[in-house]
C-alpha atoms as a PDB file:
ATOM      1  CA  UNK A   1      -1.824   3.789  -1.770  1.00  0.00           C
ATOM      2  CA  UNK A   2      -5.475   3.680  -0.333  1.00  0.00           C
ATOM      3  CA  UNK A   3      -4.245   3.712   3.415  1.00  0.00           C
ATOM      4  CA  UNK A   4      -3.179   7.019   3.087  1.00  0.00           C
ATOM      5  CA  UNK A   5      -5.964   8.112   1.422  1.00  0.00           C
ATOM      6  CA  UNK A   6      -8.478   6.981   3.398  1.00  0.00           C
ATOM      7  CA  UNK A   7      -6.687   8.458   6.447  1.00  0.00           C
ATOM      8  CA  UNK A   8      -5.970  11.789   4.814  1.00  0.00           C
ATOM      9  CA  UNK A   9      -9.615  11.894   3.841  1.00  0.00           C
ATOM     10  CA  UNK A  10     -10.317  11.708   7.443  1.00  0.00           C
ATOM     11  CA  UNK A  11      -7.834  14.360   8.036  1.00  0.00           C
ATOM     12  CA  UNK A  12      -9.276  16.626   5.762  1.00  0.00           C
ATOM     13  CA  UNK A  13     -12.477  16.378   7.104  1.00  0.00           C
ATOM     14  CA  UNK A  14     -11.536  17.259  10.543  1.00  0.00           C
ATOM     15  CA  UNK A  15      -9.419  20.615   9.492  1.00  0.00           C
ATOM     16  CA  UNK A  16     -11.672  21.788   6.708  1.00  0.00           C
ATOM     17  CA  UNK A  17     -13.169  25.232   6.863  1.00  0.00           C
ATOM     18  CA  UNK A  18     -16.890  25.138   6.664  1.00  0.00           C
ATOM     19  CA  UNK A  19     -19.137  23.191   8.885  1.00  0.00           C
ATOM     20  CA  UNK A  20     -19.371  20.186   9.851  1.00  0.00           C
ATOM     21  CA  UNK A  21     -15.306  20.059  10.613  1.00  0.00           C
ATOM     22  CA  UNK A  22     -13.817  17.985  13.632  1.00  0.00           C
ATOM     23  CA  UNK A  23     -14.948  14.515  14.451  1.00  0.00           C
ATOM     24  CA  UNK A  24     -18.390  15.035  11.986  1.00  0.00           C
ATOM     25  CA  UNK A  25     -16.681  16.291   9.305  1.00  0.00           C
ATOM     26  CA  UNK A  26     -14.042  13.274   9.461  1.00  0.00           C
ATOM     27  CA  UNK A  27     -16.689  10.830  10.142  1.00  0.00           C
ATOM     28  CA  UNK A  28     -18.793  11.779   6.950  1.00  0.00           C
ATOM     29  CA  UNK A  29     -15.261  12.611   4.849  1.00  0.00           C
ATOM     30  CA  UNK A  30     -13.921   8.733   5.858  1.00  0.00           C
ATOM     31  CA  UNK A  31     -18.243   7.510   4.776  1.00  0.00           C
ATOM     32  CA  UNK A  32     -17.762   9.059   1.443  1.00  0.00           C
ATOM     33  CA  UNK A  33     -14.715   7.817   0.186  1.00  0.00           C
ATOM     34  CA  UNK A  34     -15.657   4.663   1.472  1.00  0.00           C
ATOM     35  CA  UNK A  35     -19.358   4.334   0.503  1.00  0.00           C
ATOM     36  CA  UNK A  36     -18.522   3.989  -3.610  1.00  0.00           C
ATOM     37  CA  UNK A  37     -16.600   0.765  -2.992  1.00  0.00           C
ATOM     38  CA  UNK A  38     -18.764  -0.718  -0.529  1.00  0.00           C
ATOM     39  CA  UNK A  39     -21.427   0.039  -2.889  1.00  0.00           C
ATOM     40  CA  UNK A  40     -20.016  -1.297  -5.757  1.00  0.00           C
ATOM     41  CA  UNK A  41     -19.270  -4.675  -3.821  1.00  0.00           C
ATOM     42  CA  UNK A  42     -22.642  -4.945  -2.699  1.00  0.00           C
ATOM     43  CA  UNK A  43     -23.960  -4.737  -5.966  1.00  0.00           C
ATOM     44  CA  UNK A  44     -21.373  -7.085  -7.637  1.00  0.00           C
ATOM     45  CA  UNK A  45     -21.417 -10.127  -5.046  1.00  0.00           C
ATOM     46  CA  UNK A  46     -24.772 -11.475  -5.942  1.00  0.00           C
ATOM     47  CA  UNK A  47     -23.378 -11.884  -9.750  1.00  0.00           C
ATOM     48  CA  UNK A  48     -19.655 -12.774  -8.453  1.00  0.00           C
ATOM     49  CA  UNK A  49     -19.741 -16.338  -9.253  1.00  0.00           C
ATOM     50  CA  UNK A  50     -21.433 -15.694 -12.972  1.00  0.00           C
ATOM     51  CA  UNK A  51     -19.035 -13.083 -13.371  1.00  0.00           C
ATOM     52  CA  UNK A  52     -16.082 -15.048 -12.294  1.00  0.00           C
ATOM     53  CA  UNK A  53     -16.918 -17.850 -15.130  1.00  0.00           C
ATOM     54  CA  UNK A  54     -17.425 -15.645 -17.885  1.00  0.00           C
ATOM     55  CA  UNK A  55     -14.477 -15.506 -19.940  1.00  0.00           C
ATOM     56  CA  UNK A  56     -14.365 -11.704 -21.087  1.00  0.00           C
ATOM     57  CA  UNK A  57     -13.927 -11.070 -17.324  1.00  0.00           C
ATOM     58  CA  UNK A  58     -11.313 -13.498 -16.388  1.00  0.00           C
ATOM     59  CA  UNK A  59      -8.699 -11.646 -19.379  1.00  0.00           C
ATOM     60  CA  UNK A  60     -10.264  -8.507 -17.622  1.00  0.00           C
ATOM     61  CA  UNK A  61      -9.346  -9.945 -14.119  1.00  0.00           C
ATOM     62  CA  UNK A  62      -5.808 -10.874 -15.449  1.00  0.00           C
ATOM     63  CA  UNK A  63      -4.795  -7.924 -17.023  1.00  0.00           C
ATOM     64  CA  UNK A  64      -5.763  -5.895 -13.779  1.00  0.00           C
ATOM     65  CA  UNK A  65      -3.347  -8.303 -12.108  1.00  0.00           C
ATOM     66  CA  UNK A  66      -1.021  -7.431 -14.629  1.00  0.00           C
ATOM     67  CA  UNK A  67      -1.637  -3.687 -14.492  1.00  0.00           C
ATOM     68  CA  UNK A  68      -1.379  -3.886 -10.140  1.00  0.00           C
ATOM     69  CA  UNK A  69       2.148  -5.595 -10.655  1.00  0.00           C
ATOM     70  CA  UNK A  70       3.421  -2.716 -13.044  1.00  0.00           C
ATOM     71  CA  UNK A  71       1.830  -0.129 -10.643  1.00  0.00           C
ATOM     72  CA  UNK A  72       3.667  -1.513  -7.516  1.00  0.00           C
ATOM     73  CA  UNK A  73       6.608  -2.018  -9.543  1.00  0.00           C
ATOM     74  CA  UNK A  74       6.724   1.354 -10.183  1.00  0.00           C
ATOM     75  CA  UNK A  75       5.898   2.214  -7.002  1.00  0.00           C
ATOM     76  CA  UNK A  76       9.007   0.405  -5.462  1.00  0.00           C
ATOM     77  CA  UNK A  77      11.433   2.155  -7.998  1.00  0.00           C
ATOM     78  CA  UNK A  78       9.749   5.868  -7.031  1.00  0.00           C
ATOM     79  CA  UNK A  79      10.100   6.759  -4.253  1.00  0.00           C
ATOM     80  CA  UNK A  80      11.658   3.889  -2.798  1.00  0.00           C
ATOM     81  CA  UNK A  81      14.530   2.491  -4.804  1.00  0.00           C
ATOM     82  CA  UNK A  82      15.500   6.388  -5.233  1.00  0.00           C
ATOM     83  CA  UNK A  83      15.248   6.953  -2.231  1.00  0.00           C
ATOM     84  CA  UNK A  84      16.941   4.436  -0.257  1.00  0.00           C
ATOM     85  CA  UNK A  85      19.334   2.528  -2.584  1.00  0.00           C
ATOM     86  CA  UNK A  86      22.140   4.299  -3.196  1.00  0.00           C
ATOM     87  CA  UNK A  87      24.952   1.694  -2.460  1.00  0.00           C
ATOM     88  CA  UNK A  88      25.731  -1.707  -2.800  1.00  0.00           C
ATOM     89  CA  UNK A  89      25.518  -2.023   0.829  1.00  0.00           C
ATOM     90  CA  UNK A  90      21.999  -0.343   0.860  1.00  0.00           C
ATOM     91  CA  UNK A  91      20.946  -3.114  -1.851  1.00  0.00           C
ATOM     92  CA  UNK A  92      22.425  -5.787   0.071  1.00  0.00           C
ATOM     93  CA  UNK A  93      20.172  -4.466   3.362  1.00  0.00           C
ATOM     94  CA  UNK A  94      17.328  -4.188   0.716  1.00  0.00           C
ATOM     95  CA  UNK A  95      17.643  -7.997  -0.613  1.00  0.00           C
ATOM     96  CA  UNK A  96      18.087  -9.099   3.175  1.00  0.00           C
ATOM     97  CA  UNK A  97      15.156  -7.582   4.130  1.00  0.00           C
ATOM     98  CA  UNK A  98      13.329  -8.589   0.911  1.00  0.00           C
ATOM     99  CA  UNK A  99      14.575 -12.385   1.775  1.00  0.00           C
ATOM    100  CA  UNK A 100      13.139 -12.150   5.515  1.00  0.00           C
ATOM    101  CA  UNK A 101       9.800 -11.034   5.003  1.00  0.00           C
ATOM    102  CA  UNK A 102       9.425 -13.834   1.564  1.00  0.00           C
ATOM    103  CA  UNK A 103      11.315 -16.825   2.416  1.00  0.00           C
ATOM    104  CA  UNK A 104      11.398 -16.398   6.172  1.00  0.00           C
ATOM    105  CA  UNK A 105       8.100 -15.282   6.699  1.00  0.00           C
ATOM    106  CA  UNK A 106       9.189 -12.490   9.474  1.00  0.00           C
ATOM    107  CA  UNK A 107       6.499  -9.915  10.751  1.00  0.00           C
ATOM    108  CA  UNK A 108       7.401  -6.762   8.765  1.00  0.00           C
ATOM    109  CA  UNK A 109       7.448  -4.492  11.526  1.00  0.00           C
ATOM    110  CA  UNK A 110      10.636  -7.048  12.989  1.00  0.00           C
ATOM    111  CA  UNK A 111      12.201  -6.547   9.554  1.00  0.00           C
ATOM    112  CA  UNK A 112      11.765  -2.507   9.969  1.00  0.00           C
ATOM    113  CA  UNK A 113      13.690  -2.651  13.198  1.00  0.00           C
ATOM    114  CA  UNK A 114      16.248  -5.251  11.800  1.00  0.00           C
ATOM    115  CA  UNK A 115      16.791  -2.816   8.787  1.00  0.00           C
ATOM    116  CA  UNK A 116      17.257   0.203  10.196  1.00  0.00           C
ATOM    117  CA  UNK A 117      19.320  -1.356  13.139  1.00  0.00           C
ATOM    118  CA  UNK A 118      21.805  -3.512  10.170  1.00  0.00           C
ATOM    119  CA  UNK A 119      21.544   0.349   8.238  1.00  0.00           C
ATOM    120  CA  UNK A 120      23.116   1.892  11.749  1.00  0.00           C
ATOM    121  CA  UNK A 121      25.449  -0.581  12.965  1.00  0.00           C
ATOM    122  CA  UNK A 122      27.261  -0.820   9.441  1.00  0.00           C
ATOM    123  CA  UNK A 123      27.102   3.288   9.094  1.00  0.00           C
ATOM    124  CA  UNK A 124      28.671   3.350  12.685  1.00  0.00           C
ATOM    125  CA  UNK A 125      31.136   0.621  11.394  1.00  0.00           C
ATOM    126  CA  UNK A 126      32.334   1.502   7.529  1.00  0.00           C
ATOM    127  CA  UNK A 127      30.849   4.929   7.724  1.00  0.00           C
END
């Protein structure tokens, strides 16, 4: 989950202890976990296209697809699925929303709303 990570860096920055803290310290806390990856790119990109066509590098490329699947696989079943799912009615609201957002194309904050409103109106309804 790098969003959250990036912004707790930030956070961390601002509320640690020793100097610099507040808007310094989450300025240089937000540079520094961003400065490896931006470095990294910057020194890949001029060999990108060589790299690309070598074929060592396209089975690594796949199998880090591969390995990104599992992890957000894993990801959906903990915390999510354990979290959320726990009736066939929750499911059904799950597959809805799943169906939206792929076959529908609907902005994901619209399917938010619609889930939680569906999750309401039903708990009002069957209970």
């Amino acid at each position: 989950m790098p969003g959250p990570l990036f912004t707790f860096s930030a956070y961390l920055g601002t509320v640690m202890g020793p100097a610099p803290h507040g808007w310094l310290g989450a300025l240089i806390c937000l540079v520094a976990i961003f400065l490896p990856s931006f470095l990294l790119l910057i020194a890949a990109l001029p060999y990108w296209e060589t790299l690309r066509r070598m074929p060592a590098v396209q089975s690594a490329l796949r199998g880090v697809n591969a390995a990104v699947v599992g992890i957000l696989l894993a990801a959906l079943y903990n915390p999510v699925w354990t979290s959320a799912i726990f009736s066939p009615r929750d499911f059904a609201i799950g597959i809805i929303a799943f169906l939206l957002l792929v076959l529908w194309a609907v902005p994901p904050w619209l399917v938010v709303i619609a889930g939680a409103g569906a999750t309401a109106a039903l708990s009002a309804i069957i209970g």
